[in-house]
PDB file of N, CA and C in Angstrom:
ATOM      1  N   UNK A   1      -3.269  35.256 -15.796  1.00  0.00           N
ATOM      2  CA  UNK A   1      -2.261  35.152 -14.777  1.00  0.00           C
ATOM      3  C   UNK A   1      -2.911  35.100 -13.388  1.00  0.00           C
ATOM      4  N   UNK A   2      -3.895  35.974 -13.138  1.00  0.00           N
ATOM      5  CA  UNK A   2      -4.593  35.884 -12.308  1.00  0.00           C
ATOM      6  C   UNK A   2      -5.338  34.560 -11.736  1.00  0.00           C
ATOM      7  N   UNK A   3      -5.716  34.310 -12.632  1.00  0.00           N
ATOM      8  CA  UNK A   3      -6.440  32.481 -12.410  1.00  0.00           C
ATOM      9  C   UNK A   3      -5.546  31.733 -12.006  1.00  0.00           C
ATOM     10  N   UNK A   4      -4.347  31.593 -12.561  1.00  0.00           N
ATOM     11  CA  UNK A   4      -3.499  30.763 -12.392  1.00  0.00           C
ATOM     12  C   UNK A   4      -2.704  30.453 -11.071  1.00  0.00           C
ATOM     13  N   UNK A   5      -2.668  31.861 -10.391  1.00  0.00           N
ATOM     14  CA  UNK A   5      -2.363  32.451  -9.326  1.00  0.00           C
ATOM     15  C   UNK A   5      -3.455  31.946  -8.393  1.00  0.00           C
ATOM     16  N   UNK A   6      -4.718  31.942  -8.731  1.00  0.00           N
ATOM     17  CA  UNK A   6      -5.604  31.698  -7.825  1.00  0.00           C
ATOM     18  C   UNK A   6      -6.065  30.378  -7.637  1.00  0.00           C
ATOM     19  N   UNK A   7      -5.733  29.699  -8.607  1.00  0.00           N
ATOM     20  CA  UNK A   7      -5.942  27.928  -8.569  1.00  0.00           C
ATOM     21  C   UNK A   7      -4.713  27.838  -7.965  1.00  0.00           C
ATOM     22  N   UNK A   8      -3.142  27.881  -7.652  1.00  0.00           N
ATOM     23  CA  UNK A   8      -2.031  27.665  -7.470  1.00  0.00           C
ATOM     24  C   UNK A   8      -2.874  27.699  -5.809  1.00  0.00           C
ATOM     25  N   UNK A   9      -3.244  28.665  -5.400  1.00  0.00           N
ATOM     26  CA  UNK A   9      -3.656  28.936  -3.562  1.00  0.00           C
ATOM     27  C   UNK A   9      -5.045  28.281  -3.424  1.00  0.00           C
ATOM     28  N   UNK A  10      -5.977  28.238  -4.486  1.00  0.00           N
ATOM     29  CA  UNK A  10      -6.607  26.817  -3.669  1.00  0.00           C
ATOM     30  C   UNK A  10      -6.460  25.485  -3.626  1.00  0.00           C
ATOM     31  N   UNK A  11      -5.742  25.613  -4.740  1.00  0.00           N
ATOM     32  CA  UNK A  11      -5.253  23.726  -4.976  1.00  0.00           C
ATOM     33  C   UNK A  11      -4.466  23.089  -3.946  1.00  0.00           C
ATOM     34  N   UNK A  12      -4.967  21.822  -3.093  1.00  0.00           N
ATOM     35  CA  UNK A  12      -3.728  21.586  -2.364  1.00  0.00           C
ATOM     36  C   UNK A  12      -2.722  20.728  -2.824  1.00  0.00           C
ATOM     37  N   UNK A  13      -1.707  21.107  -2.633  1.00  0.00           N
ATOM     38  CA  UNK A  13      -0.658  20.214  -3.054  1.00  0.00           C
ATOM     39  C   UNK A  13       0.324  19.497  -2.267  1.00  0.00           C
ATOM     40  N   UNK A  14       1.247  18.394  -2.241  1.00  0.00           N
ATOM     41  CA  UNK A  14       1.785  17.893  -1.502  1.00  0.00           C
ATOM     42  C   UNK A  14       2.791  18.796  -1.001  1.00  0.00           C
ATOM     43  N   UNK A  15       3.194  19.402  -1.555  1.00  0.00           N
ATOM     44  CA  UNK A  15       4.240  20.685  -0.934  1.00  0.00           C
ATOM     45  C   UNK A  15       3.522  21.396   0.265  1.00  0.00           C
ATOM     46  N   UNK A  16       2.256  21.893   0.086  1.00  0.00           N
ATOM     47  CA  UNK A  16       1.587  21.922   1.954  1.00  0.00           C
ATOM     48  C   UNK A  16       1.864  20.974   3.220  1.00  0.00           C
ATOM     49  N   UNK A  17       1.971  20.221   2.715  1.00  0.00           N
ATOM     50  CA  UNK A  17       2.384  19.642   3.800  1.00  0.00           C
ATOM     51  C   UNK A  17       3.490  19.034   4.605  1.00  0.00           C
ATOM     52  N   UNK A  18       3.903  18.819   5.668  1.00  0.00           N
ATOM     53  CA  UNK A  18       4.825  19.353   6.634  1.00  0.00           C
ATOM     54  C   UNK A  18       6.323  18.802   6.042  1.00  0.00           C
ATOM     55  N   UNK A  19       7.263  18.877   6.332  1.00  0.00           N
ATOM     56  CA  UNK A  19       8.219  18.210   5.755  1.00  0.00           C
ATOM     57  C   UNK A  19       8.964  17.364   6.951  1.00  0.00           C
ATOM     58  N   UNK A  20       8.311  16.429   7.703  1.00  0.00           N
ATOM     59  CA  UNK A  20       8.809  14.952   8.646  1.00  0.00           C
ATOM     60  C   UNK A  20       9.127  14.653   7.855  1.00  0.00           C
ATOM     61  N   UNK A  21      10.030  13.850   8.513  1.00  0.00           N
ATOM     62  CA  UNK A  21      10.552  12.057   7.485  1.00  0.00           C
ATOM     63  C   UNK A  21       9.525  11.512   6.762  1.00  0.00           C
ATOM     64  N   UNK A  22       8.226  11.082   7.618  1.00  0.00           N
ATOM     65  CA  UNK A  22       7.560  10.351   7.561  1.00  0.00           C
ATOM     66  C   UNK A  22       6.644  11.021   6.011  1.00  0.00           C
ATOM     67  N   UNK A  23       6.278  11.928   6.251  1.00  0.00           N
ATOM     68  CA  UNK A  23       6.245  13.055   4.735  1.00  0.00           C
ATOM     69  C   UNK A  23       6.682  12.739   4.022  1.00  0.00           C
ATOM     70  N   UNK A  24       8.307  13.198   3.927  1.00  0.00           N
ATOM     71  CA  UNK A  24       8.873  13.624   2.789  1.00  0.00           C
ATOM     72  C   UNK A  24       9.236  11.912   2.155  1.00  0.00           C
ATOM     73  N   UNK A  25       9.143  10.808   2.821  1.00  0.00           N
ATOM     74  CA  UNK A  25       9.516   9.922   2.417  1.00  0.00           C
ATOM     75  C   UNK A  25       8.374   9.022   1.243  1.00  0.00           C
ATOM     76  N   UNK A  26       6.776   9.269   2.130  1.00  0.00           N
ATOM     77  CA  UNK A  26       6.027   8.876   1.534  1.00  0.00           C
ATOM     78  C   UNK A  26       5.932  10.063   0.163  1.00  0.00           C
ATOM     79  N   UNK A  27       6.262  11.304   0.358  1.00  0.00           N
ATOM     80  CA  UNK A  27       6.361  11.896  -1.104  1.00  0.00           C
ATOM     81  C   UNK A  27       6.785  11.175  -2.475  1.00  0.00           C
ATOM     82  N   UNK A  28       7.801  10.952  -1.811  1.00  0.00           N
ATOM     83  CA  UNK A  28       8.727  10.280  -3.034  1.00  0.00           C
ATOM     84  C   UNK A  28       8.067   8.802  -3.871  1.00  0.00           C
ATOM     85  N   UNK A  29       7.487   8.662  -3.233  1.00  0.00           N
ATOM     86  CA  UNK A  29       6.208   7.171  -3.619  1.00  0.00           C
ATOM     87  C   UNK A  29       4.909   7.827  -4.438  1.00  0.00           C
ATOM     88  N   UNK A  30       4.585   8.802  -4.508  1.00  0.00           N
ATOM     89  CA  UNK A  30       2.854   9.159  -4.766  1.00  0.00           C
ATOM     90  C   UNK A  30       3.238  10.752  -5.400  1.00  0.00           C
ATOM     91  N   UNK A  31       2.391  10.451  -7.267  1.00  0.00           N
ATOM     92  CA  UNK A  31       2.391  12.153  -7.464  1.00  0.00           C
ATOM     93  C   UNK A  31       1.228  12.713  -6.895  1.00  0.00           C
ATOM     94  N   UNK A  32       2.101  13.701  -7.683  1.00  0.00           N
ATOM     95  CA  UNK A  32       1.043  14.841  -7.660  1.00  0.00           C
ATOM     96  C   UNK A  32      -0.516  15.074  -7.700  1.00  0.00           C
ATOM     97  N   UNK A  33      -0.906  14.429  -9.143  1.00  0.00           N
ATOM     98  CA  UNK A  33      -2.181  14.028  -9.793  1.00  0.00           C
ATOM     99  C   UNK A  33      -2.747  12.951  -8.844  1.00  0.00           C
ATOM    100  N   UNK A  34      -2.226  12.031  -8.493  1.00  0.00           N
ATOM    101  CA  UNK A  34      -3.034  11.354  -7.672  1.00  0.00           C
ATOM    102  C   UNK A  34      -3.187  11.859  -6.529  1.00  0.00           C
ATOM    103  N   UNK A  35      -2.528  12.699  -6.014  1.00  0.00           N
ATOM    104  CA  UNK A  35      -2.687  13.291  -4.802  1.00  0.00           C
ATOM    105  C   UNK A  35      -4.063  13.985  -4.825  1.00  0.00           C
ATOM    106  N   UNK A  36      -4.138  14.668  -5.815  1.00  0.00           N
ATOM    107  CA  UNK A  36      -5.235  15.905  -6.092  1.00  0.00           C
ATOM    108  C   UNK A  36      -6.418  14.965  -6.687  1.00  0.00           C
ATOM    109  N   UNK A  37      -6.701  13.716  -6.801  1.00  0.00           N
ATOM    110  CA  UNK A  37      -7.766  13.107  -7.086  1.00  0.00           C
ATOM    111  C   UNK A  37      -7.894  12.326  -6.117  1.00  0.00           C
ATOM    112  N   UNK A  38      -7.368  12.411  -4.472  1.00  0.00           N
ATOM    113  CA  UNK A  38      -7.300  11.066  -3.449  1.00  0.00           C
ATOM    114  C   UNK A  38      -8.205  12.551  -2.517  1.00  0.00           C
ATOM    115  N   UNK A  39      -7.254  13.260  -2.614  1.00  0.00           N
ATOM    116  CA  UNK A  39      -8.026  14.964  -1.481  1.00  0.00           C
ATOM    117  C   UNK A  39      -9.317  14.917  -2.524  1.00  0.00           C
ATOM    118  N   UNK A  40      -9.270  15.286  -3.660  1.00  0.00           N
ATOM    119  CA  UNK A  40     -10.829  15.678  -4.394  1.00  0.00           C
ATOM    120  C   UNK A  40     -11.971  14.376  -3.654  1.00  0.00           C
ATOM    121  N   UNK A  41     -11.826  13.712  -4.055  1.00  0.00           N
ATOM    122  CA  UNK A  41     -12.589  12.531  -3.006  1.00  0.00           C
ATOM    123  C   UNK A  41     -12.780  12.704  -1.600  1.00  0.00           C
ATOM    124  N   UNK A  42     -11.705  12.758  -0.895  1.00  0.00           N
ATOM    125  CA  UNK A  42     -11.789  13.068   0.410  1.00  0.00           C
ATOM    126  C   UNK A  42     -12.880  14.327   0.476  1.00  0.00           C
ATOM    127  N   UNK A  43     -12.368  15.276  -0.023  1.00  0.00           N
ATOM    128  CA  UNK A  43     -12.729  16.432   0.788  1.00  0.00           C
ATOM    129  C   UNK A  43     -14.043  17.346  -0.490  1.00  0.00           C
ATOM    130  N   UNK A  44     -14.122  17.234  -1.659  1.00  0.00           N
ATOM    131  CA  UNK A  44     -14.767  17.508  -2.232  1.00  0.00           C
ATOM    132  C   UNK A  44     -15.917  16.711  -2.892  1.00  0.00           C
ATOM    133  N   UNK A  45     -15.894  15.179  -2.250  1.00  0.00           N
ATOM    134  CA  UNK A  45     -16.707  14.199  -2.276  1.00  0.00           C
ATOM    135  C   UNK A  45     -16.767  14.284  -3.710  1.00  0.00           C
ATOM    136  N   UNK A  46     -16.152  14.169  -5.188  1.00  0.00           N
ATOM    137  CA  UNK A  46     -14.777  13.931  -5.612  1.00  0.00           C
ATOM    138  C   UNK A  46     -14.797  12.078  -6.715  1.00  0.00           C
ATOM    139  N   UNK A  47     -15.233  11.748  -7.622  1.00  0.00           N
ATOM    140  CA  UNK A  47     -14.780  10.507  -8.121  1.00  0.00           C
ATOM    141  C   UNK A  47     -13.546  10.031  -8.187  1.00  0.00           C
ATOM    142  N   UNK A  48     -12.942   9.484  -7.789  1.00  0.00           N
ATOM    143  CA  UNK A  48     -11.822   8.619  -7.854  1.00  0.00           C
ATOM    144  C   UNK A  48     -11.328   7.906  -9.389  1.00  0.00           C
ATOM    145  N   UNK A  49     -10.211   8.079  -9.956  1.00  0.00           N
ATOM    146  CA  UNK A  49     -10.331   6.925 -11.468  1.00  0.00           C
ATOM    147  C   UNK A  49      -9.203   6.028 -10.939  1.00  0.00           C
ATOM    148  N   UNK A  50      -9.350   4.884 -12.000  1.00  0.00           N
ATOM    149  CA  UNK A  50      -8.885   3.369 -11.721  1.00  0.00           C
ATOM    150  C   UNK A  50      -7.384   3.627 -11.322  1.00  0.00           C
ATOM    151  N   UNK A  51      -6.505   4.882 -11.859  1.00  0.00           N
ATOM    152  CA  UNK A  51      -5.040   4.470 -11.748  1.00  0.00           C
ATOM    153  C   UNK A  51      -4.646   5.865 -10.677  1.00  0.00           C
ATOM    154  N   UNK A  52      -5.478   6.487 -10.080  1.00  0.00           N
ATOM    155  CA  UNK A  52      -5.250   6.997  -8.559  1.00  0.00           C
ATOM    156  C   UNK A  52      -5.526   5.999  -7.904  1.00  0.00           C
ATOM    157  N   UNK A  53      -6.479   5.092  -7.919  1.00  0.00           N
ATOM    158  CA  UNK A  53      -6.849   3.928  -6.840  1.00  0.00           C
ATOM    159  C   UNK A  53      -5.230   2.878  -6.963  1.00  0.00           C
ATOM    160  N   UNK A  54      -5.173   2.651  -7.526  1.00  0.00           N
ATOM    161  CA  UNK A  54      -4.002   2.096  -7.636  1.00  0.00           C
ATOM    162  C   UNK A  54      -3.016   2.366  -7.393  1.00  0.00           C
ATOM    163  N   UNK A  55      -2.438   3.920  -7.803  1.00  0.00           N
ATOM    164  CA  UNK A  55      -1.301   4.179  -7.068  1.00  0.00           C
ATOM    165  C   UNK A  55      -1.727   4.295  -5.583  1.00  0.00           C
ATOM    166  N   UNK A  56      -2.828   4.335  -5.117  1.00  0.00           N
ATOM    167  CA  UNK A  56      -3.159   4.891  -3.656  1.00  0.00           C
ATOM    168  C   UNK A  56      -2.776   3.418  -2.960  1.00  0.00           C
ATOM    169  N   UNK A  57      -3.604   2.467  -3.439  1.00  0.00           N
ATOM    170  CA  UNK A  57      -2.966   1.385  -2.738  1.00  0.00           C
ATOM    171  C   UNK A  57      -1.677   0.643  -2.612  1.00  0.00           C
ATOM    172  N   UNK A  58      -0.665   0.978  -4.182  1.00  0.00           N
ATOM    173  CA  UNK A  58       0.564   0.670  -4.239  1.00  0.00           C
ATOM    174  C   UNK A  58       1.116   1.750  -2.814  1.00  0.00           C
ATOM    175  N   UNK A  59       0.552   2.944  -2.665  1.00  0.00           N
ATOM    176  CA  UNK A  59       1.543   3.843  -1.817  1.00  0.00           C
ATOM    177  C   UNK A  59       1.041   3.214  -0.685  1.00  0.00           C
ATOM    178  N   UNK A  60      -0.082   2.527  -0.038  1.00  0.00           N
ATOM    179  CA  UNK A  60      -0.038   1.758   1.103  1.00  0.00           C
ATOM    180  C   UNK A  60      -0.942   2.874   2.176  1.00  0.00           C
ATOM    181  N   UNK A  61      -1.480   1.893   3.179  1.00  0.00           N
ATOM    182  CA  UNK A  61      -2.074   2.828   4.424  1.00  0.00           C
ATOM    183  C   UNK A  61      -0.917   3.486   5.335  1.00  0.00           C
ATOM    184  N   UNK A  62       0.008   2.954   5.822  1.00  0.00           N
ATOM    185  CA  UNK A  62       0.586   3.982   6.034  1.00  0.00           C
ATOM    186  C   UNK A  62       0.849   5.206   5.695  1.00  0.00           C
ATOM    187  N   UNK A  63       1.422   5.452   4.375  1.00  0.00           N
ATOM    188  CA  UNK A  63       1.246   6.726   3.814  1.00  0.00           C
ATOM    189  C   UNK A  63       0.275   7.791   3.577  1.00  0.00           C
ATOM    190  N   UNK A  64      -0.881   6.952   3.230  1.00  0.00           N
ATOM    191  CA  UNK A  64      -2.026   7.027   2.965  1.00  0.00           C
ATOM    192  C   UNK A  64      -2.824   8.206   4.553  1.00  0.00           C
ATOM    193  N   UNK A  65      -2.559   7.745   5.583  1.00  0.00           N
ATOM    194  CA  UNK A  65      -2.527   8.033   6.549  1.00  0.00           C
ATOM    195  C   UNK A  65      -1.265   9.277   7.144  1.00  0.00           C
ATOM    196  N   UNK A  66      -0.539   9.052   6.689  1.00  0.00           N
ATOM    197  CA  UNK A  66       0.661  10.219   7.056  1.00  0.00           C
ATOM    198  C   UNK A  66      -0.234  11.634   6.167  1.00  0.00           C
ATOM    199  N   UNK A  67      -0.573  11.199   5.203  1.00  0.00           N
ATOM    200  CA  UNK A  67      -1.068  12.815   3.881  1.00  0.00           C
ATOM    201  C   UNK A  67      -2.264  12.954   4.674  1.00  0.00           C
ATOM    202  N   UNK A  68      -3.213  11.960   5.355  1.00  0.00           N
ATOM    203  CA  UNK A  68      -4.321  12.688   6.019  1.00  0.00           C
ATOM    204  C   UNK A  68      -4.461  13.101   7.029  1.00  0.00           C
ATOM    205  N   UNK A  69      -3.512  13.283   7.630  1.00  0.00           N
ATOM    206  CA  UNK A  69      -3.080  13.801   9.575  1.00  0.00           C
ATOM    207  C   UNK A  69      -2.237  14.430   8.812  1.00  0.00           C
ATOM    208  N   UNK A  70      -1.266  14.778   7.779  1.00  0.00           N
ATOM    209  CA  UNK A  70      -0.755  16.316   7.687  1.00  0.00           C
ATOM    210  C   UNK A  70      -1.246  16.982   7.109  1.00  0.00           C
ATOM    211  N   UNK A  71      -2.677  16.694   6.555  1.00  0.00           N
ATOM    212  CA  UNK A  71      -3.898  17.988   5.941  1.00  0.00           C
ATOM    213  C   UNK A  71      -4.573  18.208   6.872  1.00  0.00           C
ATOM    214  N   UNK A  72      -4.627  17.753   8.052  1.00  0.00           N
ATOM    215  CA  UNK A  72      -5.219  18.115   8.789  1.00  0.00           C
ATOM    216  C   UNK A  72      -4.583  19.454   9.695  1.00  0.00           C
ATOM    217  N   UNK A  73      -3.319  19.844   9.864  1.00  0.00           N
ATOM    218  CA  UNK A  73      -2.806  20.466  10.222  1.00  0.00           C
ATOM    219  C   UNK A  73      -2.909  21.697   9.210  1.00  0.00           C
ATOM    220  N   UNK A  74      -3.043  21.820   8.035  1.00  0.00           N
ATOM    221  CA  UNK A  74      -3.396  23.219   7.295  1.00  0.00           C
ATOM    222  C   UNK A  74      -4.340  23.057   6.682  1.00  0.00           C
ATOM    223  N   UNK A  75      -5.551  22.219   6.950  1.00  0.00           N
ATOM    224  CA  UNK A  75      -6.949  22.166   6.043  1.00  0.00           C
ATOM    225  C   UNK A  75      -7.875  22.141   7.654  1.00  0.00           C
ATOM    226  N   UNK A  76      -8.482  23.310   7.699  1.00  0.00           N
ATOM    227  CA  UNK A  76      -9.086  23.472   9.077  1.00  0.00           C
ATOM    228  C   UNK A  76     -10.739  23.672   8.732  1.00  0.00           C
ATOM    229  N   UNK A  77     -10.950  22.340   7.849  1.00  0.00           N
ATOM    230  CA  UNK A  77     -12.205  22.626   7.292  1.00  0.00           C
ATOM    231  C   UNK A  77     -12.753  21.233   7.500  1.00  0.00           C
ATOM    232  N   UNK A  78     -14.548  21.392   7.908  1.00  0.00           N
ATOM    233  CA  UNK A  78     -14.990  20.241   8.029  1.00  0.00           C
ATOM    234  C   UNK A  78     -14.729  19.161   9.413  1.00  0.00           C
ATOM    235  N   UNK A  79     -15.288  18.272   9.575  1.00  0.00           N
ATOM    236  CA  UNK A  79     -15.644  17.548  10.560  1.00  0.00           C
ATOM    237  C   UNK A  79     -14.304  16.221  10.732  1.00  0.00           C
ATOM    238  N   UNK A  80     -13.398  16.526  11.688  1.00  0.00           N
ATOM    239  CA  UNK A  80     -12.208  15.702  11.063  1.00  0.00           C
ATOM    240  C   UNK A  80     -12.997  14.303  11.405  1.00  0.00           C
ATOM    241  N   UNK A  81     -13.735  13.925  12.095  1.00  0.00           N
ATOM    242  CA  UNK A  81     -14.111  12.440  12.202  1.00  0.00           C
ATOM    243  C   UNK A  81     -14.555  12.094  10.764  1.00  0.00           C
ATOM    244  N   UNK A  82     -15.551  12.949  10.380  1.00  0.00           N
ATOM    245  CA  UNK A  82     -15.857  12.591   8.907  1.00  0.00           C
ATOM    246  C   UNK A  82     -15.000  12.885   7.477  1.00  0.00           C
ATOM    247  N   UNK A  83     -14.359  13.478   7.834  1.00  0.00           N
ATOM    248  CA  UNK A  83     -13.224  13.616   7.207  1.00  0.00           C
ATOM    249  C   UNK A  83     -12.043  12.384   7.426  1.00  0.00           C
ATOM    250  N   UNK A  84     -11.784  11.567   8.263  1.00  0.00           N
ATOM    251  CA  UNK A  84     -11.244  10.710   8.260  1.00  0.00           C
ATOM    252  C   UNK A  84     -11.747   9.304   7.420  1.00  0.00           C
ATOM    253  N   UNK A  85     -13.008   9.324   7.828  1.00  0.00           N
ATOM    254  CA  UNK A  85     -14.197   8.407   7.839  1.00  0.00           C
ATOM    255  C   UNK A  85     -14.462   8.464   5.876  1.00  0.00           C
ATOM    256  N   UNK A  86     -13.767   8.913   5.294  1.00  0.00           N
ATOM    257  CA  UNK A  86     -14.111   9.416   4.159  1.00  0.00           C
ATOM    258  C   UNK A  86     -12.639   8.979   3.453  1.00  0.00           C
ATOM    259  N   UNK A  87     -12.038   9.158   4.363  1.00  0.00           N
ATOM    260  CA  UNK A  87     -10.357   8.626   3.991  1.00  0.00           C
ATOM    261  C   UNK A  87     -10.264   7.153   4.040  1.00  0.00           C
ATOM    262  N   UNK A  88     -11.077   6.867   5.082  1.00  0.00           N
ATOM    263  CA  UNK A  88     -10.740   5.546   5.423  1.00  0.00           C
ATOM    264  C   UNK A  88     -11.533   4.710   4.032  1.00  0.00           C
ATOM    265  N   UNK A  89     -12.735   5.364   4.115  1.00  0.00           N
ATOM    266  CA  UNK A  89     -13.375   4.932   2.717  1.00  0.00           C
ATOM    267  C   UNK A  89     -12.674   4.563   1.193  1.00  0.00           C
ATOM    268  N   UNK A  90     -12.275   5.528   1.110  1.00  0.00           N
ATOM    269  CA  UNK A  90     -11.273   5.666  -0.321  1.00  0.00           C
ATOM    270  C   UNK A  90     -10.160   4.920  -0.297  1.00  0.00           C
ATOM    271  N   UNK A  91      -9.485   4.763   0.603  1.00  0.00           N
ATOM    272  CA  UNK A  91      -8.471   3.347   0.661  1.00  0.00           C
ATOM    273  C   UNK A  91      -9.464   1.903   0.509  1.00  0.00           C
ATOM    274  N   UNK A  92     -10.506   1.653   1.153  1.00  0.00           N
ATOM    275  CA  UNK A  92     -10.831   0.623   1.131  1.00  0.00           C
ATOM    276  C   UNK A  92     -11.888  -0.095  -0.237  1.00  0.00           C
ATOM    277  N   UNK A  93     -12.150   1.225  -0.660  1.00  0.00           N
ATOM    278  CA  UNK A  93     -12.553   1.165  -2.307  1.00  0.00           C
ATOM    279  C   UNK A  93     -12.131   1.057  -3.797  1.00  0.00           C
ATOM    280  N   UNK A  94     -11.163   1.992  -2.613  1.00  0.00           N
ATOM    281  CA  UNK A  94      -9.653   1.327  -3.808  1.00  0.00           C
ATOM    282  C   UNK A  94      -8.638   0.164  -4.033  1.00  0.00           C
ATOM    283  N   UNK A  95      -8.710  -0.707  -3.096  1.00  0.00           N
ATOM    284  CA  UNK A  95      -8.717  -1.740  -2.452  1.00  0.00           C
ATOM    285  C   UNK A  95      -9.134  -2.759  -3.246  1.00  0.00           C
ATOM    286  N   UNK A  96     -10.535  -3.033  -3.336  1.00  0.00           N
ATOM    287  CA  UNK A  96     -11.798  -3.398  -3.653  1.00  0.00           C
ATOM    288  C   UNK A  96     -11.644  -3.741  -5.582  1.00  0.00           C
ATOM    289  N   UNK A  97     -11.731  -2.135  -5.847  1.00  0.00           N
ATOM    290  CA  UNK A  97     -11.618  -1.652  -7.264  1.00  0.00           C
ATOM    291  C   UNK A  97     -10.321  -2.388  -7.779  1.00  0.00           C
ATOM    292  N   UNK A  98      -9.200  -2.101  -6.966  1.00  0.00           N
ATOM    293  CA  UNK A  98      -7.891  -2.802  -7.582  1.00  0.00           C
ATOM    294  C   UNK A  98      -7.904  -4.150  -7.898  1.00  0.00           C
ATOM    295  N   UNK A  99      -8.578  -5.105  -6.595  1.00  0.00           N
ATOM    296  CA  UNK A  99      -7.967  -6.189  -6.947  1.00  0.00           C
ATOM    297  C   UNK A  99      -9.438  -6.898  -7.396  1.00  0.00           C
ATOM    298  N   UNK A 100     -10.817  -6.316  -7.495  1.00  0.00           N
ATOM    299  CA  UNK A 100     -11.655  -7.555  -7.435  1.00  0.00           C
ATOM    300  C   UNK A 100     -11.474  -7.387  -9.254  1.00  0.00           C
ATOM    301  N   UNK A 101     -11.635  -8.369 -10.640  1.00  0.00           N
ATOM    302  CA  UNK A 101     -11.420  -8.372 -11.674  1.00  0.00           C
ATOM    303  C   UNK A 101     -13.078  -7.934 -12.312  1.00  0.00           C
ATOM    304  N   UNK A 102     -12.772  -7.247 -12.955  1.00  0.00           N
ATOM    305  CA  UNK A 102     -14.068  -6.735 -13.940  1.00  0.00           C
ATOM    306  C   UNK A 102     -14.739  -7.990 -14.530  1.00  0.00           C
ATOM    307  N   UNK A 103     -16.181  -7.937 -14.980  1.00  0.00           N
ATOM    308  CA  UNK A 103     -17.056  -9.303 -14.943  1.00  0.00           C
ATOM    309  C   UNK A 103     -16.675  -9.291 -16.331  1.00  0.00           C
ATOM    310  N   UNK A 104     -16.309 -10.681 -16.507  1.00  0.00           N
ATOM    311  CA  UNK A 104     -16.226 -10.820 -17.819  1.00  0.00           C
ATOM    312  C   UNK A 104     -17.135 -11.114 -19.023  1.00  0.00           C
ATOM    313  N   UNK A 105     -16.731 -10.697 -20.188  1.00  0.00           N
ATOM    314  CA  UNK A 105     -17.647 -10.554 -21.378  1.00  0.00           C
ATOM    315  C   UNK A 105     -18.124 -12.148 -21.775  1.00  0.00           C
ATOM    316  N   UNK A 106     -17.405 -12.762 -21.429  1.00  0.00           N
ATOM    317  CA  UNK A 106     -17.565 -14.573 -21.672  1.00  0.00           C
ATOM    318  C   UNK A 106     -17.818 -15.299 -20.606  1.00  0.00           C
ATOM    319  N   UNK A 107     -19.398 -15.564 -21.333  1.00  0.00           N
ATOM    320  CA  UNK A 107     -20.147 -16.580 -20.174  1.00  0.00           C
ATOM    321  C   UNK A 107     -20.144 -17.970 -21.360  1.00  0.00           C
TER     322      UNK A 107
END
């Protein structure tokens, strides 16, 4: 119970963060799980898999951008330039990953 309790307060979750429009709207677009594998990247430098990259780019830079200026307001850790710089990364890799097609087996 204890553990559970204690992963519940370090884990961040989208419920940390603020409840704007601009929030609560992009909530409704992006779970949970991808949430916690888009921050693990960000902030725990973190692998990314194929179908967080995907929902990350279906949820768009805007949004994408709303979840990283409202972690910034209760995550008071680290270098926010590089911390951005790390965000900006992971959208654009995911990007990349989504649309360029895997090399194919037939030459």
């Amino acid at each position: 119970m204890v553990i559970l309790l204690l992963a519940n307060c370090a884990l961040p979750t989208l419920a940390h963060l603020d409840d704007s429009p601009a929030v609560v709207e992009c909530k409704k677009h992006f779970s949970i799980k991808y949430a916690f594998d888009v921050y693990n990247y960000i902030f725990k430098g973190k692998k990314i898999g194929d179908f967080s990259c995907r929902a990350l780019v279906a949820l768009g830079k805007p949004c994408h951008n709303v979840f990283v200026n409202s972690t910034f307001t209760y995550e008071h850790t680290g270098n926010r330039t590089a911390i951005q710089a790390r965000a900006d990364r992971v959208f654009n890799h995911c990007i990349i990953a989504t649309f360029v097609p895997p090399p194919s087996s037939l030459s």
